[in-house]
C-alpha atoms as a PDB file:
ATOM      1  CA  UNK A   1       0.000   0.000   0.000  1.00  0.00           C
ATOM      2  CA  UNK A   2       1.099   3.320  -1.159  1.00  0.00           C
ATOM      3  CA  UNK A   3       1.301   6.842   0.238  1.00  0.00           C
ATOM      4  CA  UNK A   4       0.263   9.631  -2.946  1.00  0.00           C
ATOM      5  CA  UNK A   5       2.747  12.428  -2.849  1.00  0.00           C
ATOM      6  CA  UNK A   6       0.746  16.228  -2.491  1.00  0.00           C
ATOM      7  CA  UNK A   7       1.435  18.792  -4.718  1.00  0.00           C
ATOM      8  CA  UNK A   8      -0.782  20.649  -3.608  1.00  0.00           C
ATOM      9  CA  UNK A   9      11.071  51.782  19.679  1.00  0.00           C
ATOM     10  CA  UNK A  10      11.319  52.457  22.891  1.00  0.00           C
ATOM     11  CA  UNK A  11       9.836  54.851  25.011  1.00  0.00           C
ATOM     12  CA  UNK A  12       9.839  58.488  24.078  1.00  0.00           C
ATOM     13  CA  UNK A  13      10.681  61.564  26.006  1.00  0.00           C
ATOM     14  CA  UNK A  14       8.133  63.634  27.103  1.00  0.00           C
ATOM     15  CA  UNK A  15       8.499  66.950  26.063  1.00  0.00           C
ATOM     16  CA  UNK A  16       9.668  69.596  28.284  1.00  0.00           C
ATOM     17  CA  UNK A  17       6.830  72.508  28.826  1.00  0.00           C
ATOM     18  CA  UNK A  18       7.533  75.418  26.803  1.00  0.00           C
ATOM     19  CA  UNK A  19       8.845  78.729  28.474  1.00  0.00           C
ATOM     20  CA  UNK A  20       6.520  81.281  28.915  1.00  0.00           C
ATOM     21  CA  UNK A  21       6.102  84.667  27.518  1.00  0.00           C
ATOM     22  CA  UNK A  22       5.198  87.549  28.887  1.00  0.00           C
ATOM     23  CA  UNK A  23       4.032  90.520  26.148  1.00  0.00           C
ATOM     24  CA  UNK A  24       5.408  93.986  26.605  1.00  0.00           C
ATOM     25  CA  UNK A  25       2.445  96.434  27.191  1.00  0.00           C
ATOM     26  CA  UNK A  26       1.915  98.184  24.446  1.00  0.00           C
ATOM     27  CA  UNK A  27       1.707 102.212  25.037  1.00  0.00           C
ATOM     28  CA  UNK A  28      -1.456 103.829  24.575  1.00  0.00           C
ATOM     29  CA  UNK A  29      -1.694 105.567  20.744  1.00  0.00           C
ATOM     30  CA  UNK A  30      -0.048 108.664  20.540  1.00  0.00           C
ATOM     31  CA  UNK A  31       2.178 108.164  23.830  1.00  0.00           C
ATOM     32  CA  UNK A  32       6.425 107.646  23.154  1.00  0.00           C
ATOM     33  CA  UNK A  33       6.495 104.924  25.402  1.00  0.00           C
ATOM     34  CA  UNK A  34       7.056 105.471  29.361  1.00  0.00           C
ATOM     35  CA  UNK A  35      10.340 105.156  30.205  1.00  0.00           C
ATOM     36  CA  UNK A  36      11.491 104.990  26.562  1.00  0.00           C
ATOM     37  CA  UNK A  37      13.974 106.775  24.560  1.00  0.00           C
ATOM     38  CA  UNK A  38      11.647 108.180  22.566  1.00  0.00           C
ATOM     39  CA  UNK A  39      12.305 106.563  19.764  1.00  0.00           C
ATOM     40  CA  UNK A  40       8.637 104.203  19.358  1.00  0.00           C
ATOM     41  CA  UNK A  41      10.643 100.880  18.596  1.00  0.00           C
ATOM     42  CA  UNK A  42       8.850  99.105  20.773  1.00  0.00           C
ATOM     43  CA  UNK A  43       4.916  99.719  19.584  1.00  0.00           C
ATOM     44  CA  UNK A  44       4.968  99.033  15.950  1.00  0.00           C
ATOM     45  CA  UNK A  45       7.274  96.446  15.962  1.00  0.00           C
ATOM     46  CA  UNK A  46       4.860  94.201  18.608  1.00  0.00           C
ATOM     47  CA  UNK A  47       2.135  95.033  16.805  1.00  0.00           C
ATOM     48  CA  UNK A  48       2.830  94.062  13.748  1.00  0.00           C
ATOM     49  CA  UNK A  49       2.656  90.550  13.902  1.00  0.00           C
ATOM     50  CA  UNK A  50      -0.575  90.382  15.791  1.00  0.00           C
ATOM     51  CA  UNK A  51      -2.410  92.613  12.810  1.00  0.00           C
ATOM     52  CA  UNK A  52      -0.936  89.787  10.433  1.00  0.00           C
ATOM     53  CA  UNK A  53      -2.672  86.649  11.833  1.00  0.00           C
ATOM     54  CA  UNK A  54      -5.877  88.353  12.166  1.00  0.00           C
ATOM     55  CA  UNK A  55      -6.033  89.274   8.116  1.00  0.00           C
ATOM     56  CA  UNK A  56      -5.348  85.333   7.454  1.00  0.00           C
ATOM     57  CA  UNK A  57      -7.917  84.083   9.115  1.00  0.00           C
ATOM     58  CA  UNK A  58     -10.231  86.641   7.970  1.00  0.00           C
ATOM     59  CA  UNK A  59      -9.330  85.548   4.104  1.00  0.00           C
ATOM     60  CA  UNK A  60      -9.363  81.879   5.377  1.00  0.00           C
ATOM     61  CA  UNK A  61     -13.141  83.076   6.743  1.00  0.00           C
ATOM     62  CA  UNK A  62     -13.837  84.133   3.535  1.00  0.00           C
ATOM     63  CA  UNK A  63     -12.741  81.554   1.684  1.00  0.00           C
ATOM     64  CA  UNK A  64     -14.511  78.740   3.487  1.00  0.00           C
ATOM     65  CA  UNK A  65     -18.467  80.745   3.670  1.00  0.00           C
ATOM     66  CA  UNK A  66     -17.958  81.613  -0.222  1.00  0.00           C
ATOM     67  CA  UNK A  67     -17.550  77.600  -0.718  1.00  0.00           C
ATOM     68  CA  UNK A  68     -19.886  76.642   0.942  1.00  0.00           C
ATOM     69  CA  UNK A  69     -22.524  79.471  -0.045  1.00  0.00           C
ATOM     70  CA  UNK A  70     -21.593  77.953  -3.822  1.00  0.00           C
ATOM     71  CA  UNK A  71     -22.970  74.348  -2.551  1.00  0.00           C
ATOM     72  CA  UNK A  72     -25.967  75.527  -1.480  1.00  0.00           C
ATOM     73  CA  UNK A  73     -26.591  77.292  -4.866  1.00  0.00           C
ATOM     74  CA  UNK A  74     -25.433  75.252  -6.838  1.00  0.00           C
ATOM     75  CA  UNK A  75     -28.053  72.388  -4.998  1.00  0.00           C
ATOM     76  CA  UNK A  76     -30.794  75.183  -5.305  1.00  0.00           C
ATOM     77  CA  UNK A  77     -30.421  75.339  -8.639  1.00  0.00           C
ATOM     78  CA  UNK A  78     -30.193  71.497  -9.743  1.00  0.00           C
ATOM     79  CA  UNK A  79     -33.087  70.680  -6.954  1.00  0.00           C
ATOM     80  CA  UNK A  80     -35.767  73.172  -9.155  1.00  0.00           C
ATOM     81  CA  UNK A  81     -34.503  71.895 -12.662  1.00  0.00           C
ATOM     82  CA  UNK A  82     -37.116  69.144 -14.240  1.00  0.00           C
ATOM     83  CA  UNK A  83     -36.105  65.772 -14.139  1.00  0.00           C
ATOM     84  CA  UNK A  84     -34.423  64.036 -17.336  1.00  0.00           C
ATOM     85  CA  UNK A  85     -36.344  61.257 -18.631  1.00  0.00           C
ATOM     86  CA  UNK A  86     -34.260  57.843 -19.052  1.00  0.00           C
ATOM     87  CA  UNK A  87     -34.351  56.503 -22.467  1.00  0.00           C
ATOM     88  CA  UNK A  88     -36.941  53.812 -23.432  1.00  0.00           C
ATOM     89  CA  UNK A  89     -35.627  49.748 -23.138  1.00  0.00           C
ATOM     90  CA  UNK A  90     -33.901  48.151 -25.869  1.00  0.00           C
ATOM     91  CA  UNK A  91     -37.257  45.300 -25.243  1.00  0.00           C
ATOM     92  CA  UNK A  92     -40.029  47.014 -23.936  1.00  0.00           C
ATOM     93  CA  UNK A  93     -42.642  44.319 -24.479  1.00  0.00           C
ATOM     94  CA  UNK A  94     -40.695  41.648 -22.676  1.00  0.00           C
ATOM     95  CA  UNK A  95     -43.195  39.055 -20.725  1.00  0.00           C
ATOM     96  CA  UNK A  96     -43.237  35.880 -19.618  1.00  0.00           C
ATOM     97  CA  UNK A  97     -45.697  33.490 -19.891  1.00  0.00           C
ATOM     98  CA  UNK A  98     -48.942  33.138 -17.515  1.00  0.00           C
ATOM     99  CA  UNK A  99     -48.722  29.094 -17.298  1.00  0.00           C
ATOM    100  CA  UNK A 100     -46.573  26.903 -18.314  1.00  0.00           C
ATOM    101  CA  UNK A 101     -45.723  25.940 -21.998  1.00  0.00           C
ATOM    102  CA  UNK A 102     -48.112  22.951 -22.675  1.00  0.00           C
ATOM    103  CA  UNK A 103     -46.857  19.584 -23.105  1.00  0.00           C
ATOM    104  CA  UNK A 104     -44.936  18.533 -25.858  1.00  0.00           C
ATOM    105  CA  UNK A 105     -43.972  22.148 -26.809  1.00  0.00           C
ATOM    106  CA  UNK A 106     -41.333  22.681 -24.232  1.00  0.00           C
ATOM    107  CA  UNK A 107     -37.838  23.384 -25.584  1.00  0.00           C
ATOM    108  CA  UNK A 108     -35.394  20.515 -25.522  1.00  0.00           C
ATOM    109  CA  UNK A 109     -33.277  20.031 -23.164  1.00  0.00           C
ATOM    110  CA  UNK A 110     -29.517  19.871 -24.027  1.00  0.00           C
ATOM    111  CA  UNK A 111     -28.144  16.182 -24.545  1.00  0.00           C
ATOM    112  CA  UNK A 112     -24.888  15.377 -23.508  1.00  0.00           C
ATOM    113  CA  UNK A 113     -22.785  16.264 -26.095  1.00  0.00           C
ATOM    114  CA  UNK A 114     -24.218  20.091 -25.863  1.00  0.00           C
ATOM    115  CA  UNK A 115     -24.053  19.767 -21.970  1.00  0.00           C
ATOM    116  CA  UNK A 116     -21.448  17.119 -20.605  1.00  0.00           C
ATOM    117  CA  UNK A 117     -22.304  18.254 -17.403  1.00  0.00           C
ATOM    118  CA  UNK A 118     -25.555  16.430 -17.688  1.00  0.00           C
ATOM    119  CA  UNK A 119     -23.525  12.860 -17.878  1.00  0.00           C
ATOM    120  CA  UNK A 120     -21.617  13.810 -14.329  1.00  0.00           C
ATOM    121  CA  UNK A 121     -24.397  15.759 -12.661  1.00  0.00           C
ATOM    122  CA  UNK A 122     -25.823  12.816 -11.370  1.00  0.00           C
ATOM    123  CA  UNK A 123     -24.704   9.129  -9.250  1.00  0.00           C
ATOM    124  CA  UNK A 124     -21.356   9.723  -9.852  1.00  0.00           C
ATOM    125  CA  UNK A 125     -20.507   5.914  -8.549  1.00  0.00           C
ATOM    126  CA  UNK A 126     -22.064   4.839 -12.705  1.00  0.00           C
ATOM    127  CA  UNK A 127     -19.407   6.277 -13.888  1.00  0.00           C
ATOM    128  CA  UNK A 128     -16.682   4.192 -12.521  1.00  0.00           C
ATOM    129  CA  UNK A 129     -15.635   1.410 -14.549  1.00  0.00           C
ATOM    130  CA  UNK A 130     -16.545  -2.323 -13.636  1.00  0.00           C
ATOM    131  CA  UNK A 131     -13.809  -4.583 -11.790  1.00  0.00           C
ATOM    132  CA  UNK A 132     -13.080  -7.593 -14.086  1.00  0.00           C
ATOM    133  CA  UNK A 133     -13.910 -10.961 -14.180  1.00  0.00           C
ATOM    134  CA  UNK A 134     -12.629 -13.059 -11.463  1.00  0.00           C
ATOM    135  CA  UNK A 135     -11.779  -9.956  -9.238  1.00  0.00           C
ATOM    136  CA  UNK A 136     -13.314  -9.088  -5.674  1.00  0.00           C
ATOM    137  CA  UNK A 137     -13.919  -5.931  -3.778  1.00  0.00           C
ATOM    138  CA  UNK A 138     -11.171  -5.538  -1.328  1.00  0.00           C
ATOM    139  CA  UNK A 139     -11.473  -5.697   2.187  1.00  0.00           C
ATOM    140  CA  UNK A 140      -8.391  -4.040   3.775  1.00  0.00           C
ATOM    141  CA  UNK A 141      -7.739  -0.319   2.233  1.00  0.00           C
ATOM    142  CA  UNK A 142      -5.698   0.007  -0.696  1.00  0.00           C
ATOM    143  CA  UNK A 143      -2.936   2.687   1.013  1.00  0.00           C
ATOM    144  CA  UNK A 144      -1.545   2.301   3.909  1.00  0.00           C
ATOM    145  CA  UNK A 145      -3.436   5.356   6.201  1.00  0.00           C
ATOM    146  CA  UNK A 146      -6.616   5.280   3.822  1.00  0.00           C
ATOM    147  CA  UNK A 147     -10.060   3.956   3.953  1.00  0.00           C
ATOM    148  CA  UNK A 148     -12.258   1.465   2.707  1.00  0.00           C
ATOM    149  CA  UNK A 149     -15.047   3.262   0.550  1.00  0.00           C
ATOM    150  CA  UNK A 150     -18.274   3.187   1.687  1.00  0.00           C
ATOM    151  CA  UNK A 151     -20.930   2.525  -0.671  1.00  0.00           C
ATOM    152  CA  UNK A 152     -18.661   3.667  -3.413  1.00  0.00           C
ATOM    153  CA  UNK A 153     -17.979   6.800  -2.142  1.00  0.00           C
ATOM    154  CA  UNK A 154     -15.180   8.695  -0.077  1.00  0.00           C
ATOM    155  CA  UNK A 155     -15.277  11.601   2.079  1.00  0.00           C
ATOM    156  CA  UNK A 156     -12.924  14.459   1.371  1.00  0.00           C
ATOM    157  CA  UNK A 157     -11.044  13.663   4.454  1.00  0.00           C
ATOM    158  CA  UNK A 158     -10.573   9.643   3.680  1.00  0.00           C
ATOM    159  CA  UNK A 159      -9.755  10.721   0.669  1.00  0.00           C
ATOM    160  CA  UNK A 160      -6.974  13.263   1.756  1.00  0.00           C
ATOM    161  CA  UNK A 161      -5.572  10.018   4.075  1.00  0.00           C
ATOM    162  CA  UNK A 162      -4.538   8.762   0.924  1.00  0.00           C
ATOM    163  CA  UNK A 163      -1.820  11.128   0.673  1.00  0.00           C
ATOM    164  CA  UNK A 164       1.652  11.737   2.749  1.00  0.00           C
ATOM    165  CA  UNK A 165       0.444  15.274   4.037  1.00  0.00           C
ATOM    166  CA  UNK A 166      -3.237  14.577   5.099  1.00  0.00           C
ATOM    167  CA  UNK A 167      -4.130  18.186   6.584  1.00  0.00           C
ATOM    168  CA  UNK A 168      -2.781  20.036   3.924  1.00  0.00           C
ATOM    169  CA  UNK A 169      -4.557  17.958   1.090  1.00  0.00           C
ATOM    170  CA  UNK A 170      -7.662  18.232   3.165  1.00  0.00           C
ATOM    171  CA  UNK A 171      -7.436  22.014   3.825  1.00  0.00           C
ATOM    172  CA  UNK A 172      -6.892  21.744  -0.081  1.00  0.00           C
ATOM    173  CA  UNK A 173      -9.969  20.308  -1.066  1.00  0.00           C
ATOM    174  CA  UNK A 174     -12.194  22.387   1.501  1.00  0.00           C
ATOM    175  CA  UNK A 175     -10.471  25.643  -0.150  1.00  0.00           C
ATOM    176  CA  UNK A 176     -11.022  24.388  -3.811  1.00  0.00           C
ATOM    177  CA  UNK A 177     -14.859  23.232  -3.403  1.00  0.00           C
ATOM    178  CA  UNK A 178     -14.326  19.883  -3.752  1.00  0.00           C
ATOM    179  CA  UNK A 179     -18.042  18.220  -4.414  1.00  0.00           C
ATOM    180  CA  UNK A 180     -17.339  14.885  -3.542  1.00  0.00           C
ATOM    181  CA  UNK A 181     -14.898  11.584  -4.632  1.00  0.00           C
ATOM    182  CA  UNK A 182     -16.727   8.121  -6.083  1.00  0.00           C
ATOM    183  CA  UNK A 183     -14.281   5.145  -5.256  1.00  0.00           C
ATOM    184  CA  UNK A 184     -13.915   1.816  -6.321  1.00  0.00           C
ATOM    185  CA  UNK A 185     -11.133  -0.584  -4.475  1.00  0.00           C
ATOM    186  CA  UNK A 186     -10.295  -4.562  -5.774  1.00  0.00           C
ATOM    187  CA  UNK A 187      -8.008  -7.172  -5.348  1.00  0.00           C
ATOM    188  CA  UNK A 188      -6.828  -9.459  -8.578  1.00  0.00           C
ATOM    189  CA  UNK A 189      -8.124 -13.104  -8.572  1.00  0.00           C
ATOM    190  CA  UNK A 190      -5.553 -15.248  -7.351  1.00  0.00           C
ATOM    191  CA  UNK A 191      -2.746 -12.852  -7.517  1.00  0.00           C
ATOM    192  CA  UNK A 192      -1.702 -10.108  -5.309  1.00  0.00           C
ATOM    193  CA  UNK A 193      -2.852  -6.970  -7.642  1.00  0.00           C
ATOM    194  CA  UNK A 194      -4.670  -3.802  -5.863  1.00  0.00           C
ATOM    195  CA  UNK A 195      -6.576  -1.365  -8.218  1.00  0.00           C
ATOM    196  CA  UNK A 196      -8.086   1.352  -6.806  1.00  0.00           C
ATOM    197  CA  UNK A 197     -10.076   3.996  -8.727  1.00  0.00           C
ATOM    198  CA  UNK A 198     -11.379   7.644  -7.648  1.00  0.00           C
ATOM    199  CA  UNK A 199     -13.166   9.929  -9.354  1.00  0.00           C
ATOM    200  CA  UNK A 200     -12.648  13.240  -8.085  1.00  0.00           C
ATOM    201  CA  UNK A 201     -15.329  16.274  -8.678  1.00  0.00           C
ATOM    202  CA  UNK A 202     -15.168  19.511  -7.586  1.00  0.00           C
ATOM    203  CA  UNK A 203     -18.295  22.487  -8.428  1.00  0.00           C
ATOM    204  CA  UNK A 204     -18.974  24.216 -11.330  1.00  0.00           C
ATOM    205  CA  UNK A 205     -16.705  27.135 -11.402  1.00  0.00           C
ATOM    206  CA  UNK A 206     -14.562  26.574  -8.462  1.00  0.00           C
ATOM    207  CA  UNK A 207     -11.099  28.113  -8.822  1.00  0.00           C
ATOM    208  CA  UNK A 208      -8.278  25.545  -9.202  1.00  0.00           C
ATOM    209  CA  UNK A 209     -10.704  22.667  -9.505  1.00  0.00           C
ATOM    210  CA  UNK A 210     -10.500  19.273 -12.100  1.00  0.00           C
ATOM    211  CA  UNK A 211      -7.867  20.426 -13.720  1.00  0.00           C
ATOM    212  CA  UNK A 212      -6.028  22.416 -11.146  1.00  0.00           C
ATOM    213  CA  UNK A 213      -5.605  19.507  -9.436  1.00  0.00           C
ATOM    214  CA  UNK A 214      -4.973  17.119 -12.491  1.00  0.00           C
ATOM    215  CA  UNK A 215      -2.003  19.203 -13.936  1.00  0.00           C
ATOM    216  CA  UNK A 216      -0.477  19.586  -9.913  1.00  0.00           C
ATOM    217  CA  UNK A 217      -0.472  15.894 -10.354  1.00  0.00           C
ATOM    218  CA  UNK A 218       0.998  15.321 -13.344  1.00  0.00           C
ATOM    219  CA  UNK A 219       3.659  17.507 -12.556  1.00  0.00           C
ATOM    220  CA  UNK A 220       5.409  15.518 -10.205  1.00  0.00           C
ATOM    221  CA  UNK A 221       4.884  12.170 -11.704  1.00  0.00           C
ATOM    222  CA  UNK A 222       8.120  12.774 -14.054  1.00  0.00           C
ATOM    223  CA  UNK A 223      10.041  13.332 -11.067  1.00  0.00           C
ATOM    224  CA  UNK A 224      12.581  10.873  -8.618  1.00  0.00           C
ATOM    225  CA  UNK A 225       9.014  11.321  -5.794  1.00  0.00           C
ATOM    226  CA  UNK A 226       6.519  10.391  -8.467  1.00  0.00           C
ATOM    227  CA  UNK A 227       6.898   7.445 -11.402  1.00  0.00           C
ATOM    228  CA  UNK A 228      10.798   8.958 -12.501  1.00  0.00           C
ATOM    229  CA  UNK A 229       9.377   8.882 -16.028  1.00  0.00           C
ATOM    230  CA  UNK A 230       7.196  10.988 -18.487  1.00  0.00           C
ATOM    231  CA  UNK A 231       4.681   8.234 -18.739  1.00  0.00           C
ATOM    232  CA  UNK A 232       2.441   8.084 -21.534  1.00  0.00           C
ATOM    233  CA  UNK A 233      -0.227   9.889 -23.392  1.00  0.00           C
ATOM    234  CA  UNK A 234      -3.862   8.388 -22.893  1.00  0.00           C
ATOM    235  CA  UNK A 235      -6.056   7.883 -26.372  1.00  0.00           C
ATOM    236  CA  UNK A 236      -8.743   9.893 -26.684  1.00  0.00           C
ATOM    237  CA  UNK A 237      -8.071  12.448 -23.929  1.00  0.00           C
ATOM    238  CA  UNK A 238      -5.681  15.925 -24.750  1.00  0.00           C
ATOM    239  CA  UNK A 239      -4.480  16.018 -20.828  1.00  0.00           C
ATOM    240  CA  UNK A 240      -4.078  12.454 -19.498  1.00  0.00           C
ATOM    241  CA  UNK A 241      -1.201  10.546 -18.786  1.00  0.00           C
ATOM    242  CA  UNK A 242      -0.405   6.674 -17.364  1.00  0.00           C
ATOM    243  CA  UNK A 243       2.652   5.835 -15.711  1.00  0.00           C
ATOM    244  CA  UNK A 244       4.348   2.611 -14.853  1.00  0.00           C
ATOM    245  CA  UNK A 245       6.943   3.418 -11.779  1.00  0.00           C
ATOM    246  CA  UNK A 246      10.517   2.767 -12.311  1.00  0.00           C
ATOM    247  CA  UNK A 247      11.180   1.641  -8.819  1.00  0.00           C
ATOM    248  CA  UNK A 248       9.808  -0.298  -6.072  1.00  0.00           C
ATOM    249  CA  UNK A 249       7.512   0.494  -3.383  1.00  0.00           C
ATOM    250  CA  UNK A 250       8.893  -0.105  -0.517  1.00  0.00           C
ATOM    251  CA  UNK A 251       5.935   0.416   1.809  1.00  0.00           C
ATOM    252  CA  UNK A 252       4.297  -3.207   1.223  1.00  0.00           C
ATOM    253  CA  UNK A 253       7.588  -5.237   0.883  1.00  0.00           C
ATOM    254  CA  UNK A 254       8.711  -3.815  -2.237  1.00  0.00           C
ATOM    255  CA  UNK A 255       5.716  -4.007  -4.652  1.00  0.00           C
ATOM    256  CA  UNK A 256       5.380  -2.304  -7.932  1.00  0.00           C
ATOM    257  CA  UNK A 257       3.031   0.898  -8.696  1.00  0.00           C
ATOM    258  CA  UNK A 258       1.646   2.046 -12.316  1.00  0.00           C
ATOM    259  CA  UNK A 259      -0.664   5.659 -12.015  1.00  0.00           C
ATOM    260  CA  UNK A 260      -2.979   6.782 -14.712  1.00  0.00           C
ATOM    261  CA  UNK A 261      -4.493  10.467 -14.515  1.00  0.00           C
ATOM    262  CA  UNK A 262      -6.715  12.728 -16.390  1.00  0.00           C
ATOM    263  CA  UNK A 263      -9.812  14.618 -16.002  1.00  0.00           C
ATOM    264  CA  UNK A 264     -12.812  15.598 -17.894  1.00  0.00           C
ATOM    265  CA  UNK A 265     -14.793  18.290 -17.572  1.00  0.00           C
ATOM    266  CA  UNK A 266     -15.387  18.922 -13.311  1.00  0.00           C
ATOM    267  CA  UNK A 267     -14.076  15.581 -12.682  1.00  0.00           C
ATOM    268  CA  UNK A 268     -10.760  14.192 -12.386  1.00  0.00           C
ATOM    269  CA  UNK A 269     -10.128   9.820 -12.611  1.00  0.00           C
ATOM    270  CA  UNK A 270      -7.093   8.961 -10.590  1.00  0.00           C
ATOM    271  CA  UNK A 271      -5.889   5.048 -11.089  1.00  0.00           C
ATOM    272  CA  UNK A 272      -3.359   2.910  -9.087  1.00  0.00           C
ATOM    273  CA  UNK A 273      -2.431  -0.519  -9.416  1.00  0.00           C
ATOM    274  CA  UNK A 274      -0.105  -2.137  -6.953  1.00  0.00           C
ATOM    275  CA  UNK A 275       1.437  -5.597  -7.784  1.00  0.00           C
ATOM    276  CA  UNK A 276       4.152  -7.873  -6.451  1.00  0.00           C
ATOM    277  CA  UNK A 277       4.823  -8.386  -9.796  1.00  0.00           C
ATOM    278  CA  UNK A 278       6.107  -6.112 -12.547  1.00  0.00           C
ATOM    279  CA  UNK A 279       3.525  -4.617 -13.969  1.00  0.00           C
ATOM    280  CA  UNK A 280       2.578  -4.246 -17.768  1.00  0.00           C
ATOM    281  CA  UNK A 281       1.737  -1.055 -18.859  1.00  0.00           C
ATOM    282  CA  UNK A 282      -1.363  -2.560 -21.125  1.00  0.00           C
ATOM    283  CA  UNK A 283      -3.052  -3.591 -17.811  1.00  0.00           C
ATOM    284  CA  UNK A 284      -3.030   0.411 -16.608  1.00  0.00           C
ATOM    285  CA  UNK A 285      -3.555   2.011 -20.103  1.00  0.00           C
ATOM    286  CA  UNK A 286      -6.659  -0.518 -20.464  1.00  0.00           C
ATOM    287  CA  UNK A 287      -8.063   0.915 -17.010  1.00  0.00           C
ATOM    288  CA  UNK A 288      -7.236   4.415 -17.986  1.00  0.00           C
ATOM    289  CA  UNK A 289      -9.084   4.182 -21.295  1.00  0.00           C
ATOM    290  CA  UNK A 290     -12.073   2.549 -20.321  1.00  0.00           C
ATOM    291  CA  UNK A 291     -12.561   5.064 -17.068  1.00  0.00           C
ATOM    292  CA  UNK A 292     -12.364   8.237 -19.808  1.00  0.00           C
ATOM    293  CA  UNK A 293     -14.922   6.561 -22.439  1.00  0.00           C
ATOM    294  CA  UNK A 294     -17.448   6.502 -19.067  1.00  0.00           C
ATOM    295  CA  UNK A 295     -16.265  10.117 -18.581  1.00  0.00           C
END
């Protein structure tokens, strides 16, 4: 039984208090100044200043009542203007009907080849292929931390046990909108072969769904983590690939592993077979080519 590899300042000073100061008194209009020289430095110079200030915020005054006087106008105005009439609709007469169409004249509805949702829309479970002649439905899972299907299907979480990291793949699935996984798990008659088949949908629309997840996997797969080959292309399908691993597995006493992967539409087919025994690549492109013509 095989693991799946996932691809998937300090403190500041307070200020010190500003120094006081204390205004000369300013002598009364006309005087010299008491006790002055007699030259009247001391009068113009303070006053000057103060008589400064007092003009800017008179303009500023200004400035701010003659914008906002122009609001108000301006709102007057608009406010006692007619309103513009909107232009007529493109389809004026537009109606639906009182009752429904009678029967026999409702449109058609879209067969599958117009609409391939239609063919995955509903038991997804039909869609996976048939275990051979002579072959049983397993009874211990097919990976080593996975889980037996029940009734054919998987939840996203025994599905994500499938995998090395577990809570990522899961948090994964739950981010992508994964829909739900149909699973079928068998054993070979008289020999020690494991197939196991999913078929992976996520909803309409969701970001990084099918095919996201498709191409993450077949990404790897070349790699020394995944098959260590480029596999091959599947017939009849423009994105699937099969694989035949060129090493051993060594997590059920050194058995051998062939992968086939693809999607269609919302729905993604992932195949393993696990074998004691070299496996042929005819026995996984055969799987991989029957699970797209159900697809």
């Amino acid at each position: 039984m095989e693991e799946q590899h996932d691809e998937v300042p300090g403190a500041m000073s307070p200020l010190a208090p500003e120094a006081r100061r204390k205004t000369p008194d300013l002598p009364p209009d006309g005087d010299e100044g008491a006790g002055g020289d007699g030259d009247g430095d001391a009068g113009p110079g303070a006053a000057g200043p103060a008589r400064r200030g007092r003009a800017v915020v008179l303009w500023a005054t200004a400035a701010v009542i003659g914008l906002v006087a122009g609001v108000v106008v301006g709102y007057g105005v608009q406010a006692q203007r007619a309103p513009t009439p909107l232009p007529p609709l493109a389809q004026p007469d537009v109606t639906h009907p009182a009752a429904p169409l009678p029967k026999g004249k409702e449109p058609r509805p879209l067969s599958v080849a117009e609409d391939r949702s239609r063919r995955t829309d509903g038991d997804l479970r039909k869609l996976l292929i048939g275990k051979p002649k002579g072959a049983r439905n397993a009874v211990v899972p097919t990976f080593r931390k996975g889980v037996l299907p029940s009734d054919g299907w998987l939840s996203p979480d025994g599905y994500a046990r499938e995998y090395v990291d577990e809570g990522s793949m899961f948090q994964y699935y739950v981010r992508r909108d994964i829909r739900r996984v149909a699973a079928a798990d068998w054993v070979g008659g008289g020999s020690d072969e494991q197939v196991a088949i999913r078929l992976v949908q996520f909803r309409p629309g969701a970001f990084g769904g099918a095919d996201w997840y498709a191409e993450s996997q077949l990404a790897y797969m070349p790699k020394s983590r995944g098959a260590g080959n480029p596999g091959r292309p599947i017939k009849g399908s423009s994105n699937g690939r099969y694989f035949v691993f060129s090493t051993e597995g060594g997590s059920r006493g050194g058995s051998h592993h062939a992968r086939a992967l693809g999607y269609r539409g919302d729905v993604m087919f992932d195949i393993h077979i696990f074998d004691a025994d070299p496996i042929n690549e005819t026995a996984i492109r055969s799987l991989a080519e029957r699970q797209l013509e159900r697809l």
